[in-house]
Protein backbone atom coordinates (compact mmCIF):
# COMPACT_ATOMS: atom_id res chain seq x y z
CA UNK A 1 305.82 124.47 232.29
CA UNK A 2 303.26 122.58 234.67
CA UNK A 3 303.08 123.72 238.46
CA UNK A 4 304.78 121.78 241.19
CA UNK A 5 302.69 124.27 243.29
CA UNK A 6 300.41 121.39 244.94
CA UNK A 7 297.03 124.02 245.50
CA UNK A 8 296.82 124.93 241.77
CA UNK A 9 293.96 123.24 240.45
CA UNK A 10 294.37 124.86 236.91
CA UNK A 11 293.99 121.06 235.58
CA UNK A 12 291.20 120.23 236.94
CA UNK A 13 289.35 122.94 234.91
CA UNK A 14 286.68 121.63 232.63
CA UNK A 15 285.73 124.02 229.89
CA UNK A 16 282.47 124.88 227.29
CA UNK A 17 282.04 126.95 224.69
CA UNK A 18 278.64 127.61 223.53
CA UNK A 19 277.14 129.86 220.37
CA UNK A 20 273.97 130.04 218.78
CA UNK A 21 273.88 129.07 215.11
CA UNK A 22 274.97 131.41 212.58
CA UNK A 23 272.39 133.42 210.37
CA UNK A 24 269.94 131.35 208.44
CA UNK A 25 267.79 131.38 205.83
CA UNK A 26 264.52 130.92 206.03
CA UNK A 27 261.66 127.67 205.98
CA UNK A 28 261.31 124.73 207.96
CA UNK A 29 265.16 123.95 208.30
CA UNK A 30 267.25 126.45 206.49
CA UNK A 31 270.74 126.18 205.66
CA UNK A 32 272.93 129.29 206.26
CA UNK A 33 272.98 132.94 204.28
CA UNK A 34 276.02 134.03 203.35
CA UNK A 35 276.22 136.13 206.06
CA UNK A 36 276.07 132.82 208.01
CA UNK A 37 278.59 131.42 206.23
CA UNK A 38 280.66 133.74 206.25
CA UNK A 39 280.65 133.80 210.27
CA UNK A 40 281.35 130.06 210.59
CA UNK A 41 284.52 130.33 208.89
CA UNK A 42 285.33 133.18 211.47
CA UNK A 43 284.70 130.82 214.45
CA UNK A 44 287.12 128.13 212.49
CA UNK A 45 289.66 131.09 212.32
CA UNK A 46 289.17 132.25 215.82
CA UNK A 47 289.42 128.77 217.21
CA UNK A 48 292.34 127.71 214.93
CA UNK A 49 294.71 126.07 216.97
CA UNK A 50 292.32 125.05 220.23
CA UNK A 51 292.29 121.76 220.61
CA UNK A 52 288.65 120.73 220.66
CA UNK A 53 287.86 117.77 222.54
CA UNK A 54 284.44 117.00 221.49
CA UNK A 55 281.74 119.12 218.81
CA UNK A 56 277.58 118.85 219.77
CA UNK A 57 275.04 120.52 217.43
CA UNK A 58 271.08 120.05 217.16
CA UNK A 59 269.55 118.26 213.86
CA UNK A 60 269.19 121.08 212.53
CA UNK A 61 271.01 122.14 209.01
CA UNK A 62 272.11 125.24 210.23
CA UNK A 63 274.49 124.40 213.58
CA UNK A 64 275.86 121.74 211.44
CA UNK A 65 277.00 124.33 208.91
CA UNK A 66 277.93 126.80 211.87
CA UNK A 67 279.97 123.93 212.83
CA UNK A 68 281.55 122.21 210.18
CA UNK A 69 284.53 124.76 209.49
CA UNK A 70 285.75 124.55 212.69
CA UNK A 71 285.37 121.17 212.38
CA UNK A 72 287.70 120.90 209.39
CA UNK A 73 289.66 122.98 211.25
CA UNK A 74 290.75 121.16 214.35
CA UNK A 75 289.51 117.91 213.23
CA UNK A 76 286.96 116.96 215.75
CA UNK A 77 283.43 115.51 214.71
CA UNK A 78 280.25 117.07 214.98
CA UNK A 79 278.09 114.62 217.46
CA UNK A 80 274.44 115.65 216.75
CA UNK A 81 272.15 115.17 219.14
CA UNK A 82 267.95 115.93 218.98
CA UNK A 83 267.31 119.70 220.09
CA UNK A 84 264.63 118.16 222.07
CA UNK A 85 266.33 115.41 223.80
CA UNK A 86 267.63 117.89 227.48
CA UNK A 87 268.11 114.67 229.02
CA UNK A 88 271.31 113.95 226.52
CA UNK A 89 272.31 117.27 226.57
CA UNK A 90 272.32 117.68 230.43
CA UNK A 91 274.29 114.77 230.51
CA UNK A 92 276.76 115.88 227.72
CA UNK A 93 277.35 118.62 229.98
CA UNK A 94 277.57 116.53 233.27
CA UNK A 95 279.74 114.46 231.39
CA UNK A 96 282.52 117.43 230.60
CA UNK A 97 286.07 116.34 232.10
CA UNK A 98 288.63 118.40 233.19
CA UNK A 99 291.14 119.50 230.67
CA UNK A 100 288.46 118.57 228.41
CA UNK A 101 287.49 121.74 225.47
CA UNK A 102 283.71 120.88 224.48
CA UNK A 103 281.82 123.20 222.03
CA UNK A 104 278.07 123.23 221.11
CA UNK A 105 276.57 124.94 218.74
CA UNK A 106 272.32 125.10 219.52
CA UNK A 107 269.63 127.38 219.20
CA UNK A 108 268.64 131.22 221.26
CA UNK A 109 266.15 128.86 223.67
CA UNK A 110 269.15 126.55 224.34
CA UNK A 111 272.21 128.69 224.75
CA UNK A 112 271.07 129.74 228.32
CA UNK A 113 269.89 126.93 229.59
CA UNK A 114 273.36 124.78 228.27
CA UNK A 115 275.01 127.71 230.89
CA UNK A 116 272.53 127.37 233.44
CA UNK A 117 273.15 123.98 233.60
CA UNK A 118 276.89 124.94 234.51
CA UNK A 119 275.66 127.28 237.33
CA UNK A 120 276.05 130.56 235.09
CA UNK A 121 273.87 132.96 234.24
CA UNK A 122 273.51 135.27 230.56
CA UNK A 123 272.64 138.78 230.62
CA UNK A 124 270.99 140.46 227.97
CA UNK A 125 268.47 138.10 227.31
CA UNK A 126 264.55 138.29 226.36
CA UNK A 127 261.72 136.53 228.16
CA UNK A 128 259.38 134.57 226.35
CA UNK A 129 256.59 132.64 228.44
CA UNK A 130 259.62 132.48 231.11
CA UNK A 131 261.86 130.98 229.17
CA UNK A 132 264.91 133.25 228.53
CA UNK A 133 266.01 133.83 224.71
CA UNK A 134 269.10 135.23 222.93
CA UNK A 135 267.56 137.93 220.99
CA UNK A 136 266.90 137.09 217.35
CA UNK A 137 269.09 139.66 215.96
CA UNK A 138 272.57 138.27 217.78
CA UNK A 139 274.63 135.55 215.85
CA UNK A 140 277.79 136.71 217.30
CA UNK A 141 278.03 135.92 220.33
CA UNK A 142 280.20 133.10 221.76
CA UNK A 143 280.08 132.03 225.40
CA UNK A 144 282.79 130.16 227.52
CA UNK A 145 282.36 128.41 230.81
CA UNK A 146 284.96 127.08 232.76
CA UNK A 147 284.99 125.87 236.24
CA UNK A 148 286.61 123.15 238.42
CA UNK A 149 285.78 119.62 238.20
CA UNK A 150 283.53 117.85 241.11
CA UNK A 151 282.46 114.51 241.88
CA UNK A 152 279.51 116.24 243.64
CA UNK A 153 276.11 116.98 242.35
CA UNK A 154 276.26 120.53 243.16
CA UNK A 155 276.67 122.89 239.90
CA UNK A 156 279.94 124.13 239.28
CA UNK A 157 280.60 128.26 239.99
CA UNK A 158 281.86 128.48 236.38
CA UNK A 159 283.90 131.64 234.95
CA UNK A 160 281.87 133.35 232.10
CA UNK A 161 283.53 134.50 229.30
CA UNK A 162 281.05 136.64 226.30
CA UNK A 163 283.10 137.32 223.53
CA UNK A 164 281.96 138.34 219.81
CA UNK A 165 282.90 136.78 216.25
CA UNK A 166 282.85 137.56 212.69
CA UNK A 167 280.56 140.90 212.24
CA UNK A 168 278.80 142.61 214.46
CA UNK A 169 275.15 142.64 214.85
């Protein structure tokens, strides 16, 4: 039952989920292992139910397959988008209403910076040439931002959620 309570904002929360590809195979654009595989059906089970407003991934075969059970799932379409193209993808994320459940699937370079562009902040992270990196071993991590809507340009304070899918790594 919705609040009459005039100070709760709960609706005006806009939220993200974000996860790096499943495992992949290797060469120039490989598709999933097994392993990978088996992990996006996971997300599709662990998301069964959510109502997913809108689905991003990169070009690249793999977050399309991370994605596409959990597409089937809640039946949302995938949107891809050019890894390379931050302009689109910082306004994808600028463009995140509330009420609104948006997931994207990218890459270990992308993750953080799709929650630093919320105002959040990943721990556990490597450093390469300053740029900070989900290690290469981790596929199961899955992050979730929240954080009240603003019609200012200041980033949002979000709440950041880690939680882990499918087997361990």
């Amino acid at each position: 039952m919705p609040s009459s309570n005039p100070s709760d904002n709960s609706s005006d929360l806009c939220s993200m989920i974000v996860l790096r590809h499943a495992e992949k195979d290797s060469g120039p654009d490989p598709a999933l292992t097994e392993e990978g595989h088996q992990r996006a059906k996971a997300l599709a089970q662990l998301m069964a139910g959510v109502q997913v407003d809108r689905m991003y991934c990169t070009e690249y075969l793999r977050t399309r397959q991370t994605l596409e059970p959990l597409s089937s799932e809640v039946g949302t379409p995938i949107e891809v988008i050019p890894a390379e193209d931050a302009p689109r993808w910082r306004a994808i994320v600028a463009s995140i209403q509330p009420k609104e459940i948006v997931v994207i699937c990218g890459h270990q370079n992308t993750v953080p910076l799709f929650i630093e562009e919320v105002g959040g902040r990943l721990g556990g992270l490597d450093s390469y040439s300053g740029q900070l990196w989900i290690p290469g071993h981790v596929y199961d991590r899955l992050y979730m931002a929240t954080w009240q809507h603003s019609e200012g340009s200041e980033k949002p304070h979000p709440q950041l959620i880690e939680l882990r899918y499918g087997n361990r790594c």
